[in-house]
Protein backbone atom coordinates (compact mmCIF):
# COMPACT_ATOMS: atom_id res chain seq x y z
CA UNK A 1 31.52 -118.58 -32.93
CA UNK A 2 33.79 -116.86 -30.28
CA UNK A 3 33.56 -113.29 -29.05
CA UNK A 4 37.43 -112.37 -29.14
CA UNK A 5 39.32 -109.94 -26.53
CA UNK A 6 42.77 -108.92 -27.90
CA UNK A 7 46.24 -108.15 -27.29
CA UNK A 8 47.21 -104.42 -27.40
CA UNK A 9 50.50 -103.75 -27.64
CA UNK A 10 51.96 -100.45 -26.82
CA UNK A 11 54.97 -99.98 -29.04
CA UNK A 12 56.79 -96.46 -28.83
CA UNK A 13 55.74 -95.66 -32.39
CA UNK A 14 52.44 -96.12 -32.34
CA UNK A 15 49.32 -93.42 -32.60
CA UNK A 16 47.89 -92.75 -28.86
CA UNK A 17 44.37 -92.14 -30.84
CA UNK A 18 43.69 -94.11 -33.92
CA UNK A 19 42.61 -97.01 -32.72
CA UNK A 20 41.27 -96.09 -29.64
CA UNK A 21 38.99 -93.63 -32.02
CA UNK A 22 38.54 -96.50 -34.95
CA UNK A 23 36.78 -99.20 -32.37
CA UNK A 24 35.18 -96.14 -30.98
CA UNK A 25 36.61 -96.67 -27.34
CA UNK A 26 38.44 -93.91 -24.80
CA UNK A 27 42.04 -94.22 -24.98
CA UNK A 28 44.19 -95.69 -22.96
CA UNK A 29 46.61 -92.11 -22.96
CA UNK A 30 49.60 -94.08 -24.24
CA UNK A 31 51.07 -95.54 -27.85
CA UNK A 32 48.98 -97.64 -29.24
CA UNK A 33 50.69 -99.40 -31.78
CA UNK A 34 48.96 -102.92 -32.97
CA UNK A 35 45.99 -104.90 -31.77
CA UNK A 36 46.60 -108.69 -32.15
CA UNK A 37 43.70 -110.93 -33.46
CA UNK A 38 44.79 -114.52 -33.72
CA UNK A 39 46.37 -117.19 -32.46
CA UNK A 40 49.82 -116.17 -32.29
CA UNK A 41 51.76 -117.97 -28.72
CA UNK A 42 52.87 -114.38 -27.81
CA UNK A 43 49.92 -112.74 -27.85
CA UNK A 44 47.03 -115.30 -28.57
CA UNK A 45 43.70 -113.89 -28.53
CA UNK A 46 41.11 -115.05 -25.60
CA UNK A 47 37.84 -116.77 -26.87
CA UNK A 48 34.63 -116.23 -24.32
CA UNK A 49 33.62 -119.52 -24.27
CA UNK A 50 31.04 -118.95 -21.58
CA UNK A 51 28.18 -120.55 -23.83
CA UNK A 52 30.26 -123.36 -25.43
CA UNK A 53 29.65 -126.90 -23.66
CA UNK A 54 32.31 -128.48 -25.06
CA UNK A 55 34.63 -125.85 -23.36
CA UNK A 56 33.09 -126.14 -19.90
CA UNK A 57 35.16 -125.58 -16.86
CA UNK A 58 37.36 -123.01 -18.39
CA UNK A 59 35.80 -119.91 -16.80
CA UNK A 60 34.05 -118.76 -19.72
CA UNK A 61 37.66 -118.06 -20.96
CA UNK A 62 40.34 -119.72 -22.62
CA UNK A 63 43.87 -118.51 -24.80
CA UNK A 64 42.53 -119.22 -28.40
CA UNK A 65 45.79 -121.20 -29.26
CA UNK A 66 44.58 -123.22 -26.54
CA UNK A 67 41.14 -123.90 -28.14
CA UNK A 68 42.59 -124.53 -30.91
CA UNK A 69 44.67 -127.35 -29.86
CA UNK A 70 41.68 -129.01 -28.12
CA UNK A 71 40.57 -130.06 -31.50
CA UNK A 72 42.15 -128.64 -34.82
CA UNK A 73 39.97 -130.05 -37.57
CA UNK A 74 36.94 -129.27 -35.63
CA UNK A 75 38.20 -125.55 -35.31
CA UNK A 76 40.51 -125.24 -38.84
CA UNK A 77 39.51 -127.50 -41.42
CA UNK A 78 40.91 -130.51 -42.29
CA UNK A 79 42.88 -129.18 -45.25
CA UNK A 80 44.09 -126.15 -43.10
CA UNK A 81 45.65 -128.80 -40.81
CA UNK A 82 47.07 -130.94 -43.55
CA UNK A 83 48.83 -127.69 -45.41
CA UNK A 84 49.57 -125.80 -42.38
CA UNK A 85 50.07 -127.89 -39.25
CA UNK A 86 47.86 -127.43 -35.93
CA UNK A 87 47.70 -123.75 -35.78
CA UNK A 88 45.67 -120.85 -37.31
CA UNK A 89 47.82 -119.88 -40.13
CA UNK A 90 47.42 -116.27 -39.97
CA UNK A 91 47.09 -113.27 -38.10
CA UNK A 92 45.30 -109.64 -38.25
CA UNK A 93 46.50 -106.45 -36.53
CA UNK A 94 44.84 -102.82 -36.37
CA UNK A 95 48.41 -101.02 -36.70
CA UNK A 96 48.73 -97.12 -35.88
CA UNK A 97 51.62 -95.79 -36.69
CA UNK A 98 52.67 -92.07 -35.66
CA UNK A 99 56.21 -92.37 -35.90
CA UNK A 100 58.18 -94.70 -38.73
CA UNK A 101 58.73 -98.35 -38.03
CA UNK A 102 61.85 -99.77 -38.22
CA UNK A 103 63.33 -101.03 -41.54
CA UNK A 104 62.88 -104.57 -41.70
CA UNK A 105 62.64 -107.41 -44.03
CA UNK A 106 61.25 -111.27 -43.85
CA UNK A 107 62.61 -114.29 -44.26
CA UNK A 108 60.89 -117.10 -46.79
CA UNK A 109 59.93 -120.70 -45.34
CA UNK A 110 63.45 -122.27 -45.99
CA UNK A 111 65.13 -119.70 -44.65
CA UNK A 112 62.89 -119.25 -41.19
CA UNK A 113 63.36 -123.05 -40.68
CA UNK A 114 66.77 -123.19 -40.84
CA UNK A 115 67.89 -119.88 -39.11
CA UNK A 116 65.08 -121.26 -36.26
CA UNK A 117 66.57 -124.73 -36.21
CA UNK A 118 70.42 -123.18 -35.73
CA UNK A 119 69.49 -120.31 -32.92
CA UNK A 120 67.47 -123.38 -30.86
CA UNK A 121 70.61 -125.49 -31.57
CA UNK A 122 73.04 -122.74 -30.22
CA UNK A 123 70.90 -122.63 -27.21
CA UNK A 124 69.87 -118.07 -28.29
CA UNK A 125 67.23 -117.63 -25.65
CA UNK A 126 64.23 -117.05 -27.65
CA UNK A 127 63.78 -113.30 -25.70
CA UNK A 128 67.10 -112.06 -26.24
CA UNK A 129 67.89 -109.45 -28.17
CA UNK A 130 70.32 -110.68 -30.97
CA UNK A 131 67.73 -113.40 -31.51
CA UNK A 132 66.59 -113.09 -35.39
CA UNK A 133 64.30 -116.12 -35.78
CA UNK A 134 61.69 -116.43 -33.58
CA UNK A 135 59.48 -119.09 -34.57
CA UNK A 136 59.97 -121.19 -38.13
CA UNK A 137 57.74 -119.53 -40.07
CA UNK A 138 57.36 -116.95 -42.90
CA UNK A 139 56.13 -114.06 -42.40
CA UNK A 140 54.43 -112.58 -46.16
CA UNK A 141 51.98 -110.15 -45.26
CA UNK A 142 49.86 -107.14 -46.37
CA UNK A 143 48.50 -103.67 -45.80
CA UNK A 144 45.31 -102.30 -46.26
CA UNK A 145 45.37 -98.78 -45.96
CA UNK A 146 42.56 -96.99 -43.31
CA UNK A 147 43.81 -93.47 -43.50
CA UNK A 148 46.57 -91.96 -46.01
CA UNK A 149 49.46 -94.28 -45.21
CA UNK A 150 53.00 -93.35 -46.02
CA UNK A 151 55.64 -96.65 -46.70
CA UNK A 152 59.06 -97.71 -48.09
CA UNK A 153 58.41 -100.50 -50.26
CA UNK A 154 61.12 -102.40 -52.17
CA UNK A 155 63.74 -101.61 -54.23
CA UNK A 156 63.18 -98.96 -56.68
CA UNK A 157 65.68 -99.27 -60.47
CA UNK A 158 68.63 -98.61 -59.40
CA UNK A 159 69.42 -96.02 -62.15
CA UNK A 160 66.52 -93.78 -60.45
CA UNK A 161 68.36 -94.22 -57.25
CA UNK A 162 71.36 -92.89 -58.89
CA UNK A 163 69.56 -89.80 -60.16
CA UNK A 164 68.88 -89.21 -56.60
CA UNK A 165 72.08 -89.07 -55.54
CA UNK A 166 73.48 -87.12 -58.58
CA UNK A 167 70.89 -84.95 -57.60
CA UNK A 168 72.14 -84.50 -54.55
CA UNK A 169 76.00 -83.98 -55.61
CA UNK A 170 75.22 -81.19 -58.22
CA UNK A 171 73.10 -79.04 -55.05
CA UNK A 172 76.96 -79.72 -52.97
CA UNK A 173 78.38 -78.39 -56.42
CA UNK A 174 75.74 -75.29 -56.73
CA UNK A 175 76.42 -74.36 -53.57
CA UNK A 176 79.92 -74.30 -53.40
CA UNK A 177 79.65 -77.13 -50.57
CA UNK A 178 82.76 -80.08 -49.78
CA UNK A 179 81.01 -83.39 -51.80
CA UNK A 180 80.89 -86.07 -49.30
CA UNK A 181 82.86 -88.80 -50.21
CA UNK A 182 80.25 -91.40 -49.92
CA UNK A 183 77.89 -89.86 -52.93
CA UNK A 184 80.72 -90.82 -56.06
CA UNK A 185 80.86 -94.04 -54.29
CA UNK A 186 77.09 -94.85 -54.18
CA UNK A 187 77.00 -93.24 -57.94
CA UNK A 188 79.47 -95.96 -59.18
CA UNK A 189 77.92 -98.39 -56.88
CA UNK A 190 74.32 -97.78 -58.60
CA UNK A 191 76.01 -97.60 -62.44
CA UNK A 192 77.19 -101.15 -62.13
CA UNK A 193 75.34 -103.07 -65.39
CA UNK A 194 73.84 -106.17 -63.44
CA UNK A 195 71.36 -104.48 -61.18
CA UNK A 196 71.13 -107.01 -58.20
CA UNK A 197 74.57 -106.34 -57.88
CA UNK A 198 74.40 -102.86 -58.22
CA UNK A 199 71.53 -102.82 -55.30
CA UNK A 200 73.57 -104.95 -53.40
CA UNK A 201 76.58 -102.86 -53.44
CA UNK A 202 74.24 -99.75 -52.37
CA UNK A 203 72.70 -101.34 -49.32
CA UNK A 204 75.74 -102.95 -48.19
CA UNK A 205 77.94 -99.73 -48.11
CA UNK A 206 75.33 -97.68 -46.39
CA UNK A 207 74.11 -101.19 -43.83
CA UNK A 208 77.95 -100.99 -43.03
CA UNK A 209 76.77 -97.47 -41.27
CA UNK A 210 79.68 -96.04 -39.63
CA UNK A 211 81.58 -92.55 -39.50
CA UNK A 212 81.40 -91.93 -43.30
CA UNK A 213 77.96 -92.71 -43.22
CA UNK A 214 76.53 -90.78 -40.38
CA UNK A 215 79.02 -87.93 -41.86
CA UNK A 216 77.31 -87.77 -45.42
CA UNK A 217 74.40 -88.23 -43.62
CA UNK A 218 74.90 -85.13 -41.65
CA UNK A 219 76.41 -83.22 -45.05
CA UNK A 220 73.09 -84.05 -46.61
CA UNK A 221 70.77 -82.81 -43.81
CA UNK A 222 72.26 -79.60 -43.40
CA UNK A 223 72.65 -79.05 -46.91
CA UNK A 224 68.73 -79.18 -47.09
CA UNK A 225 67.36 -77.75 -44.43
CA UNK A 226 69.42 -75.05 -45.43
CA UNK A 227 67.51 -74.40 -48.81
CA UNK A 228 68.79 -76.87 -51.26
CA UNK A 229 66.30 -77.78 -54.27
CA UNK A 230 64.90 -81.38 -53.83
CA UNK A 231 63.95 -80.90 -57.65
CA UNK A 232 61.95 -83.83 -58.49
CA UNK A 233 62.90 -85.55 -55.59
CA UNK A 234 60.32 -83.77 -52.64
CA UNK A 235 58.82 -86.55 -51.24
CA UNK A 236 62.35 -89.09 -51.06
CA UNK A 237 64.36 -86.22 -49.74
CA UNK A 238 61.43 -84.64 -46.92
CA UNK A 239 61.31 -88.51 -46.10
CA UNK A 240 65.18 -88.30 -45.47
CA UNK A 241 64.57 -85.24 -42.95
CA UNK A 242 62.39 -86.44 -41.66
CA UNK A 243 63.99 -89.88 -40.52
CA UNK A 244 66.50 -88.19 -39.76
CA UNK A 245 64.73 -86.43 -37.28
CA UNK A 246 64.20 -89.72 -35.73
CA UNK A 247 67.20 -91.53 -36.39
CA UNK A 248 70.13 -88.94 -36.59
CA UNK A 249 73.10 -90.52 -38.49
CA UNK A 250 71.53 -94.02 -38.76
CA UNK A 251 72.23 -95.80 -42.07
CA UNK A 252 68.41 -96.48 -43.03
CA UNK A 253 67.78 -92.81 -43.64
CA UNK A 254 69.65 -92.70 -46.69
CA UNK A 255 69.01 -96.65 -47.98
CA UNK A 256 65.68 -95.01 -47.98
CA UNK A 257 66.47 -93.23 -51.22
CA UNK A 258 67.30 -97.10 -52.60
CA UNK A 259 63.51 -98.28 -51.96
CA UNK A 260 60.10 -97.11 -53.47
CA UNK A 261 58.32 -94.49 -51.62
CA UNK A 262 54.84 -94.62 -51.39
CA UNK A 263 51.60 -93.20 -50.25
CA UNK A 264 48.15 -95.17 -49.93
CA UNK A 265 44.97 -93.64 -50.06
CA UNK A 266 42.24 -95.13 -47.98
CA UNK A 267 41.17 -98.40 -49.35
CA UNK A 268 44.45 -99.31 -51.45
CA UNK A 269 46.58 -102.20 -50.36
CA UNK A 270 50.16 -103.73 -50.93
CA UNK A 271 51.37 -107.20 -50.11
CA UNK A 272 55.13 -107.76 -49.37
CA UNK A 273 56.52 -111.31 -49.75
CA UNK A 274 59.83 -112.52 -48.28
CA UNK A 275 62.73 -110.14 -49.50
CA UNK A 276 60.91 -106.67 -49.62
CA UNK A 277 62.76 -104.27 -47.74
CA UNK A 278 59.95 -102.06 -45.79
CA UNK A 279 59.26 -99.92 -43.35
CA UNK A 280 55.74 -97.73 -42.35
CA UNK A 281 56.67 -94.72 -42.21
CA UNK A 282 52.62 -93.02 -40.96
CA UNK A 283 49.14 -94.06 -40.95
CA UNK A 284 46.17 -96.12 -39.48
CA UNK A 285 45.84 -99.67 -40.96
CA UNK A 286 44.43 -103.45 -41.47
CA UNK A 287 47.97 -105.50 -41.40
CA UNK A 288 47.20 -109.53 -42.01
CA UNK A 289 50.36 -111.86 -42.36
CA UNK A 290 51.23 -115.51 -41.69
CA UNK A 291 51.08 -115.83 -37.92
CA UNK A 292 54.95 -115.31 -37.34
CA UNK A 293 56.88 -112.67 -35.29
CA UNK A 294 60.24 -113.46 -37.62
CA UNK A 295 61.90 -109.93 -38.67
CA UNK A 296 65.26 -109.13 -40.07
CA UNK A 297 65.96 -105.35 -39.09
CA UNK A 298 68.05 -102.93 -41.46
CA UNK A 299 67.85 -99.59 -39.64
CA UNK A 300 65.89 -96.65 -38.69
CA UNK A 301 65.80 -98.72 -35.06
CA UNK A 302 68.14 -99.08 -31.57
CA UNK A 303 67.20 -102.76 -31.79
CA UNK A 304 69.99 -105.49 -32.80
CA UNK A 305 70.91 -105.61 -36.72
CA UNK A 306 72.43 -108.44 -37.92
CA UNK A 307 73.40 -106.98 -41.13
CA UNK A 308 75.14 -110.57 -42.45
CA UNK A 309 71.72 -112.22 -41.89
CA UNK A 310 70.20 -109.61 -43.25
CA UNK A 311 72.01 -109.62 -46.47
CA UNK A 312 71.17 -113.16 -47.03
CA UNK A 313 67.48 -112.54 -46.20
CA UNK A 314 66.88 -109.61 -48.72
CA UNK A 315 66.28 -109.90 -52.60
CA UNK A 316 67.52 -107.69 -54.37
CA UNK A 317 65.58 -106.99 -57.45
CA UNK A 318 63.90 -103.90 -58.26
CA UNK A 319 60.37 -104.12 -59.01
CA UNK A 320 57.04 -102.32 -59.05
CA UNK A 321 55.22 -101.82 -55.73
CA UNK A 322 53.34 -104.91 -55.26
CA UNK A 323 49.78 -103.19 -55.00
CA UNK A 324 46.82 -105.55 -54.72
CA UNK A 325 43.14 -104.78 -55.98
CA UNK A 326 39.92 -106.24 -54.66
CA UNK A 327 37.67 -108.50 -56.45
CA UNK A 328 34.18 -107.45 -56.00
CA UNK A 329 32.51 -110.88 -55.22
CA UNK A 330 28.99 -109.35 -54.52
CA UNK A 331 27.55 -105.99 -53.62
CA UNK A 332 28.92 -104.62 -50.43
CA UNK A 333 32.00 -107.17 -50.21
CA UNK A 334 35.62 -106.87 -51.55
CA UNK A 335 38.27 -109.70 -51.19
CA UNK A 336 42.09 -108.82 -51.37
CA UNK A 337 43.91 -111.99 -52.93
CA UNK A 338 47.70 -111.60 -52.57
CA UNK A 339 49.69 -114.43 -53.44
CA UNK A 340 50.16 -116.55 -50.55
CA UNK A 341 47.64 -119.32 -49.35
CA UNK A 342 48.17 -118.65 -45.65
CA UNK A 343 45.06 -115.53 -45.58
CA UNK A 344 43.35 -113.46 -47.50
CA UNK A 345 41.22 -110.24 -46.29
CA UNK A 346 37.49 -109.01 -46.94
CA UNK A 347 36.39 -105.90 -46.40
CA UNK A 348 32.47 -106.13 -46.04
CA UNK A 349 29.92 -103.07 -46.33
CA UNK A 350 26.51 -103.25 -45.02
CA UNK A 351 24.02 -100.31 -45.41
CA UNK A 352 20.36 -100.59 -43.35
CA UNK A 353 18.13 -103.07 -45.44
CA UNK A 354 21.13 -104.92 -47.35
CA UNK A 355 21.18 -108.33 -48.07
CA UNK A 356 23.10 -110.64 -45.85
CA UNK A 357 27.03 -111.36 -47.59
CA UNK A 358 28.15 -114.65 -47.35
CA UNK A 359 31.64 -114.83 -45.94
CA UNK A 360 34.64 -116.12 -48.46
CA UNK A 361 35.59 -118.93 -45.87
CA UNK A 362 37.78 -121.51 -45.66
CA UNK A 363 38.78 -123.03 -43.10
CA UNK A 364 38.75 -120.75 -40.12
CA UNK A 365 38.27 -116.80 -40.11
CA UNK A 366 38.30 -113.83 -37.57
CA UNK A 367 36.20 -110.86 -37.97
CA UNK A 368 36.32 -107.28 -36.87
CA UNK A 369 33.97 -104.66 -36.90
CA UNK A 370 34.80 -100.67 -36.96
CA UNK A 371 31.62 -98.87 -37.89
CA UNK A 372 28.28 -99.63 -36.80
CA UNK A 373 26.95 -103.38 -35.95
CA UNK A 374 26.55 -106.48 -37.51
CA UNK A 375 24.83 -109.87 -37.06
CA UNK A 376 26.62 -113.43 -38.27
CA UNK A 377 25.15 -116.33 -38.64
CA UNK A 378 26.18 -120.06 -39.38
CA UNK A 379 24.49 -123.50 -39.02
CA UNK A 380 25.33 -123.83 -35.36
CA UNK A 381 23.74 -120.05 -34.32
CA UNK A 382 24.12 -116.38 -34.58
CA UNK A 383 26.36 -113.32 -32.88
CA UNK A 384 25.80 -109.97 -32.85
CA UNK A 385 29.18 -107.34 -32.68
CA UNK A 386 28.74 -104.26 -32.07
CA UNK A 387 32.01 -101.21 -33.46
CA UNK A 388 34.99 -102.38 -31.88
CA UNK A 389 34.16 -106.24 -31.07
CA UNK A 390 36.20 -109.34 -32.91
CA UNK A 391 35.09 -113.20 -33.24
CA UNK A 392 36.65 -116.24 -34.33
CA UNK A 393 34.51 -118.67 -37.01
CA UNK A 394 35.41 -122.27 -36.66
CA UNK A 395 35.50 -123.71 -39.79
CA UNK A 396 32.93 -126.39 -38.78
CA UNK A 397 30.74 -123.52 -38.66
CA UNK A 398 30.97 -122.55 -42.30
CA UNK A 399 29.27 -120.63 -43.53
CA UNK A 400 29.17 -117.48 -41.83
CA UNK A 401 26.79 -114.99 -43.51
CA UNK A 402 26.61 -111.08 -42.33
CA UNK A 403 24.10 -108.90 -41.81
CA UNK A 404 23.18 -105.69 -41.12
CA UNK A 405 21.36 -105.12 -37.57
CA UNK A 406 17.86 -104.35 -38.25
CA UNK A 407 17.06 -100.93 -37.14
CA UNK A 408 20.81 -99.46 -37.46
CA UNK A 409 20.79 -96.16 -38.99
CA UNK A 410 24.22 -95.83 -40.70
CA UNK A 411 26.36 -98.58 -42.76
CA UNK A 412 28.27 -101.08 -40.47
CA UNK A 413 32.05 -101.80 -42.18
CA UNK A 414 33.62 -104.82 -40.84
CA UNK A 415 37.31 -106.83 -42.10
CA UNK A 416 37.53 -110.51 -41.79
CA UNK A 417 40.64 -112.75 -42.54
CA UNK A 418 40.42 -116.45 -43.61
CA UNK A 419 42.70 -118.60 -45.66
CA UNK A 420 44.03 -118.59 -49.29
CA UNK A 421 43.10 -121.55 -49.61
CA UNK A 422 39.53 -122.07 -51.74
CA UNK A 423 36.33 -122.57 -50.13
């Protein structure tokens, strides 16, 4: 097992306190956005390997990617190999957000491949700007919620979308205000019969941004901050102030009355497979995904949009928000099984006195702890981790049980991350 020191990185939208005050550490007096723990080539993890023979002569120090490589069935599993190549299939962050992330969406497997394979053929440096793919992976992923977190999260029916918006055009008609033109188009837009294409229609007028957009936009704004009921409609249309706030005139403040708002309390969690238009809007959470960096952005951002890529990446069904409960396995642990074999996430709860948990692992895992301390042990020795420290488990190591620390005097609350795959 591998002590872990990790990646910070200070995006302009992220809280300067929550994780600094989660891993109980000063801050750093800047955004704090997401900690990376994984293997990921941008921001790989480093493993102290100071007590590991086999690793001798690296300085007590080496890029976990790197480690990896040295032998992958020794440090993945055999099957993790065989299903997902030579690297560690997934990837944890501690994400703070204070101000909204950009809308974005992700690309499935077939899709990453081939928009990888044509941007490497083209010769698209893989820093620039107008690069979309990344890397050739997918990029499913969840959130487990730390603190209240606010969200966009997929398409909502496109009928209530339309009640939004003829919402909207009777407060113009109560108050004796010019409609913008946009609204009866978005209205006849959202009434088509086949609701795909009715979405479609919908996100493509308002992706299309330009001056009728930004104007309506504008129309709408004033027309509530100057008093106008938001009826039934409090949270979507304070969500469009709000954005706007952020991201005058862009066109993903108003495709955020097309997608399902949402607010998690702590403990709740949604997964989001290729296709779901999102964005995180507030809030202090465990992200996991499949260890890719691939996004397709849709607004609310100064970064490039490639809306035709885009509108080949998104699907456009409505559907529920894809919320995900926890199986209790034993007392003190929960595992979050969303639908993708790349990771799955265990929250594990240790109060002075409790029985050691055996970790769900297979294949490899990484571990985090944010309140109190805990001791693992496996077959090939122990490690203690105090609030704030991270390992990586080898799966020849397996299993991994946790304990409390004898002596502690409050609960110790750790996450870990493995596979999907069974143990």
């Amino acid at each position: 097992m591998y002590e872990l020191e990790n990646v910070l990185r200070p995006y302009a939208w992220g809280s300067t306190t929550a994780i600094a005050g989660l891993l109980g550490r000063p801050a750093s007096g800047g955004p704090e956005a997401e900690l990376w723990i994984g293997a990921h080539p941008d921001s790989p993890s480093t493993a102290l390997t100071s007590t590991d023979g086999v690793a001798a002569g690296d300085g007590g120090r080496q890029a976990l990617d790197a480690l990896i490589a040295r032998d992958p069935e020794h440090y993945l599993g055999g099957e993790s190999v065989a299903e997902f190549g030579p690297r560690l299939p997934f990837l944890l962050k501690v994400l703070a957000a204070e101000r909204p992330l950009s809308l974005q969406v992700h690309p499935t497997q077939d899709q990453a491949r081939a928009g990888f394979a044509r941007e490497e053929a083209a010769g698209v440096d893989r820093g620039a700007a107008t690069r979309n793919y990344k890397d050739d992976n997918h990029k499913p992923e969840m959130i487990f919620a730390l603190t209240r977190f606010e969200a966009l999260c997929g398409f909502r029916p496109a009928a209530e979308s339309r009640a939004v918006f003829r919402h909207l055009a009777e407060c113009f008609g109560l108050a004796g205000l010019e409609l913008p033109p946009l609204i009866p188009r978005l209205l006849e837009d959202l009434a088509q019969p086949d609701e795909p294409a009715a979405l479609h229609a919908a996100f493509g007028r308002l992706i299309a941004g330009g001056e009728n957009v930004a104007q309506a936009t504008a129309s709408i704004i004033a027309a509530l901050v100057s008093g106008a009921s938001t009826g039934a409609y409090t949270a979507e249309l304070s969500t469009v102030v709000s954005l706007n706030e952020e991201y005058p005139g862009d066109p993903g403040v108003l495709i955020s009355l097309l997608l399902n708002r949402i607010s998690l309390a702590p403990g709740e969690a949604v997964y989001l497979p290729a296709g779901n238009v999102h964005a995180y809007l507030r809030g202090l959470g465990i992200e996991v995904m499949a260890s890719s960096d691939n996004v397709l952005r849709g607004g609310l951002t100064p970064k490039f949009v490639d809306v035709p890529e885009l509108l080949k990446t998104i699907g456009f069904e409505a559907a529920g928000v894809p919320r995900l409960g926890a199986e209790s396995t034993m007392l003190g642990q929960e595992v979050f099984r969303p639908p993708f074999r790349e990771f799955q996430l265990q929250r594990v709860q240790l109060f002075p006195g409790a029985e050691p948990v055996p970790l769900a692992q297979a294949g490899a895992a990484v571990i985090i702890v944010v309140s109190g301390a805990v001791m693992l042990d496996s077959p090939k020795g122990d490690l203690r981790l105090e609030r704030g420290a991270s390992a990586f488990l080898p799966a020849a190591e397996a299993p991994v049980n946790v304990h409390a620390v004898a002596g502690a005097t409050g609960p110790a609350l750790a996450f870990a991350v493995t596979t999907g795959m069974k143990a």
